[in-house]
Every structure is written in C-alpha cells, then in structure tokens.
Protein backbone atom coordinates (compact mmCIF):
# COMPACT_ATOMS: atom_id res chain seq x y z
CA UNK A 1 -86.39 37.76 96.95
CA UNK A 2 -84.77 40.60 95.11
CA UNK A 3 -85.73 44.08 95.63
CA UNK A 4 -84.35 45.75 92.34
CA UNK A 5 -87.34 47.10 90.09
CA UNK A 6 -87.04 49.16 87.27
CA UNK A 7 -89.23 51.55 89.27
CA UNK A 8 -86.88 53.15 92.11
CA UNK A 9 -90.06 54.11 94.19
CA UNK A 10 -91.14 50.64 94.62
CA UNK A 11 -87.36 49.20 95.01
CA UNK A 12 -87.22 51.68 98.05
CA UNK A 13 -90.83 50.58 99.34
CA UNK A 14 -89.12 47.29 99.15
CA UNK A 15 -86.18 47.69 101.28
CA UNK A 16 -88.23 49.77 103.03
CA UNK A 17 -90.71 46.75 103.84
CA UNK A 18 -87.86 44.43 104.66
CA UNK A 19 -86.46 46.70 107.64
CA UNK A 20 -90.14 46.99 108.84
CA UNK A 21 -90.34 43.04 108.76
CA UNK A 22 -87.23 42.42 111.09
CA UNK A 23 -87.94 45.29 113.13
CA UNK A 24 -91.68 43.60 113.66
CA UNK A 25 -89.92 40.64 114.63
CA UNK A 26 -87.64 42.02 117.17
CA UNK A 27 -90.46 44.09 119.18
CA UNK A 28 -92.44 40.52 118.90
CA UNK A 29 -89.39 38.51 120.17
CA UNK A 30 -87.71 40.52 122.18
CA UNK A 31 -89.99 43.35 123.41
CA UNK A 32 -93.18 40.73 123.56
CA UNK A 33 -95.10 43.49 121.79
CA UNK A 34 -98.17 42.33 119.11
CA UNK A 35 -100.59 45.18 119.43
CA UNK A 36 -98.53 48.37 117.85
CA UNK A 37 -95.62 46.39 115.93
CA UNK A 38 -98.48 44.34 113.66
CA UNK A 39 -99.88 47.71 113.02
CA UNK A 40 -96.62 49.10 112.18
CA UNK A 41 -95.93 46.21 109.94
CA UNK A 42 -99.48 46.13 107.91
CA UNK A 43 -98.85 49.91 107.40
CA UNK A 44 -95.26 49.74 106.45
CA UNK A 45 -95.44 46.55 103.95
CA UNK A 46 -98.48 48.36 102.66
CA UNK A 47 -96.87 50.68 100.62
CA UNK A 48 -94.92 48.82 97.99
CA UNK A 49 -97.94 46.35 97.84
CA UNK A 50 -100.01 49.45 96.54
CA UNK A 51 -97.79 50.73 94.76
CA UNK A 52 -97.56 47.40 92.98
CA UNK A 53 -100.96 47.44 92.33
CA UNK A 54 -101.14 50.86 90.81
CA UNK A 55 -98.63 49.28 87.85
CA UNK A 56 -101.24 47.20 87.30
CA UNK A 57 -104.61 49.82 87.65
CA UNK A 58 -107.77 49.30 85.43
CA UNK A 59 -108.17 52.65 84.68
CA UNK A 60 -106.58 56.18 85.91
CA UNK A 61 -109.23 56.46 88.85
CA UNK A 62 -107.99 53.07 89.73
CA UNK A 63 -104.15 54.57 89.62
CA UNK A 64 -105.09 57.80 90.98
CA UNK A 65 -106.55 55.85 94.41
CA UNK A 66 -103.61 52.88 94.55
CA UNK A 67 -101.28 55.93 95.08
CA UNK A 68 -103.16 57.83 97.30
CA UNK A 69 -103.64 54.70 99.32
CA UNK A 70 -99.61 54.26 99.33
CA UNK A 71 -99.33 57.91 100.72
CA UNK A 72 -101.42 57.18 103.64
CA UNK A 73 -99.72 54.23 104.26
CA UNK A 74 -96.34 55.68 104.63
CA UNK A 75 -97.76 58.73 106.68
CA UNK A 76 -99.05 55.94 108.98
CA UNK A 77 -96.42 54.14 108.98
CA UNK A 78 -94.63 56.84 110.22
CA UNK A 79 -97.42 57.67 113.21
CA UNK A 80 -96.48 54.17 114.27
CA UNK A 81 -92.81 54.38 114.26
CA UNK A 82 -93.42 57.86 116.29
CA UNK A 83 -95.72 56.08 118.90
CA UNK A 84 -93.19 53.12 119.05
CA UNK A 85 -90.83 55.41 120.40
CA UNK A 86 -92.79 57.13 122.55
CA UNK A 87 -93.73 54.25 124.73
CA UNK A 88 -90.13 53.24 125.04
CA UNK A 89 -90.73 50.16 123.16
CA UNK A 90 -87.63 50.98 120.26
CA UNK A 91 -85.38 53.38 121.35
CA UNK A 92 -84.74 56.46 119.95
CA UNK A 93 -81.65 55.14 117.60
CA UNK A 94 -83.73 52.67 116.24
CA UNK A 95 -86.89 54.59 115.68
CA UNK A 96 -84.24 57.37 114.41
CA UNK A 97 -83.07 55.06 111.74
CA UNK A 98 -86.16 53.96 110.68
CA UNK A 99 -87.65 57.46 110.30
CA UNK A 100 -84.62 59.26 108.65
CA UNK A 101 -84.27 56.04 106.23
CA UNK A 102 -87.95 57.16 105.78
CA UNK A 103 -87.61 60.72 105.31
CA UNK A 104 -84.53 60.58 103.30
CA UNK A 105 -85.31 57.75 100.49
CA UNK A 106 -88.61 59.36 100.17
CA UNK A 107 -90.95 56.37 102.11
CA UNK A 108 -92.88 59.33 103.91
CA UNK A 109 -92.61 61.68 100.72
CA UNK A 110 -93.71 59.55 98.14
CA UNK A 111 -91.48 60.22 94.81
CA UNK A 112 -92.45 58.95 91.13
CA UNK A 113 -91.42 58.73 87.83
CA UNK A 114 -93.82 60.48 85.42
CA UNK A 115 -93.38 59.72 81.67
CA UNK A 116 -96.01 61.39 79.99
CA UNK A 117 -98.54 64.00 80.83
CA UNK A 118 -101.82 61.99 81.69
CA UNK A 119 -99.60 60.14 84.36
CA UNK A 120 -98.43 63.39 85.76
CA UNK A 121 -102.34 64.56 86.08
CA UNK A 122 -102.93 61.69 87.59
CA UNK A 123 -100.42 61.89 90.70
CA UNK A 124 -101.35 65.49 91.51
CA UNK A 125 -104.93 64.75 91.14
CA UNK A 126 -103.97 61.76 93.65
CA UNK A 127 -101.91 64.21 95.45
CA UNK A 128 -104.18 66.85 95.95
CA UNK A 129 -107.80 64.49 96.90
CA UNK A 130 -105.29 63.27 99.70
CA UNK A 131 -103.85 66.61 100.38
CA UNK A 132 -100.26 64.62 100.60
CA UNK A 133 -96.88 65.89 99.53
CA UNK A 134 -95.23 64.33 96.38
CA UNK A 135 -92.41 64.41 94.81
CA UNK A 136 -92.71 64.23 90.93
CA UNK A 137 -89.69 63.20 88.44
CA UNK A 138 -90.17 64.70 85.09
CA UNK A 139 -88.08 64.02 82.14
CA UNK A 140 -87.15 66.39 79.91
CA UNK A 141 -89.54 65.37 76.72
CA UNK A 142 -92.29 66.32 79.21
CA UNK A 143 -90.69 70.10 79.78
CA UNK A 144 -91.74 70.91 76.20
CA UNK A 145 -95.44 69.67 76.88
CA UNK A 146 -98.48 71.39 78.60
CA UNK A 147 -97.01 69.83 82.04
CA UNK A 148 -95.28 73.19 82.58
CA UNK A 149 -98.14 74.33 83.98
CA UNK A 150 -97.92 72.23 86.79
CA UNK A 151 -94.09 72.89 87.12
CA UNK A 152 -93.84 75.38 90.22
C-alpha cells in the first residue's frame, strides 16, 4: 500500500490510519481489549476514507459534508485515544505519541489545500456548520481574489 498522495492531508490521514491499525491490534492482542480499541479504529481510519470521498463529491454540499464528517472523526478519534489512556489500557507514552502525532501533523486540526475560491467557501462553510477548527492553505493566485475577505 503506499501512502503518498498528491494531497498532503490525506497522505497524513494515511499514516495516520496505519498507526491506529497496529495500535488496534496491540490493545486486541495484548491488552484483550475489543470494546474501545474497535471504536478507536472505525474513528481513526475514518478520516482519510472521507476525505477520499470528498475528492470524489457530487456536488459542493456533498464536499462541504465529506469534510465535516472527517473533522468529527478526528475529534473522536482523539476522545478515544484520551479515554484509552485513562483506563490504563495504553500508557501515557503511547497515547502521548499518538495524540502529539495527531496534534502536530494536523489529524485533530484538519489542514487543506484550497485552489480556488468556491473550494475555500466551501471548507469554512464546512467549518463553521461543524463549528470545527481548520486550517486553510491558500496560494498566492487566490491573495489577489475576493478570498481576502476570509483571510483573518
């Protein structure tokens, strides 16, 4: 399987998945856990599987919900690794790892690439009906556009 994409989000989502697949199968292995680590592992795979799907929306409503999905996802995701280590069942290195790999290649904080105005309206709109953070990458060509009025 490779895991480069022209689309870094979804690369990360990827190798983001992966880490939540062999973690799943340590807590069922090793820990005999199947209750919280198959709902860490729906949530955490989740994400790149949405945001697969929003490359291939209908229509901008379509987009507009495929990444608002994705942002829940890797909130919950994150709820789960949180509980995980609460109950003692990965310790706090592990769950650590997990949740600065998620907070610092932007899992929790979803980041995208926007190349032209109606896709930038279209994550804030997603944004905002989800009342999640986002991080938006805007190219230059899009400076010079009506976008700036977005631009904070």
């Amino acid at each position: 399987m490779t895991v480069k994409d022209e689309n870094p989000t979804l690369t990360k989502a990827k190798l983001f998945a992966r880490r939540i697949v062999k973690m799943y199968g340590y807590l069922v292995n090793q820990k005999h856990e199947c209750v919280l680590s198959k709902q860490v592992l729906r949530s955490g795979i989740s994400v790149g599987a949405n945001l697969t799907e929003a490359k291939y929306a209908q229509s901008k409503p379509d987009f507009a919900s495929k990444l608002g999905i994705a942002l829940k996802e890797a909130a919950e995701t994150v709820y789960w690794l949180e509980l995980l280590q609460d109950s003692g069942l990965l310790t706090e290195t592990m769950s650590s790892s997990m949740l600065a790999d998620a907070n610092e290649k932007g899992y929790a904080i979803m980041a995208i690439n926007c190349f032209n105005i109606e896709t930038a309206r279209t994550v804030i709109t997603a944004a905002e009906e989800t009342d999640s953070p986002i991080i938006i990458n805007i190219f230059r060509d899009m400076i010079r556009s009506p976008v700036q009025r977005f631009i904070a």
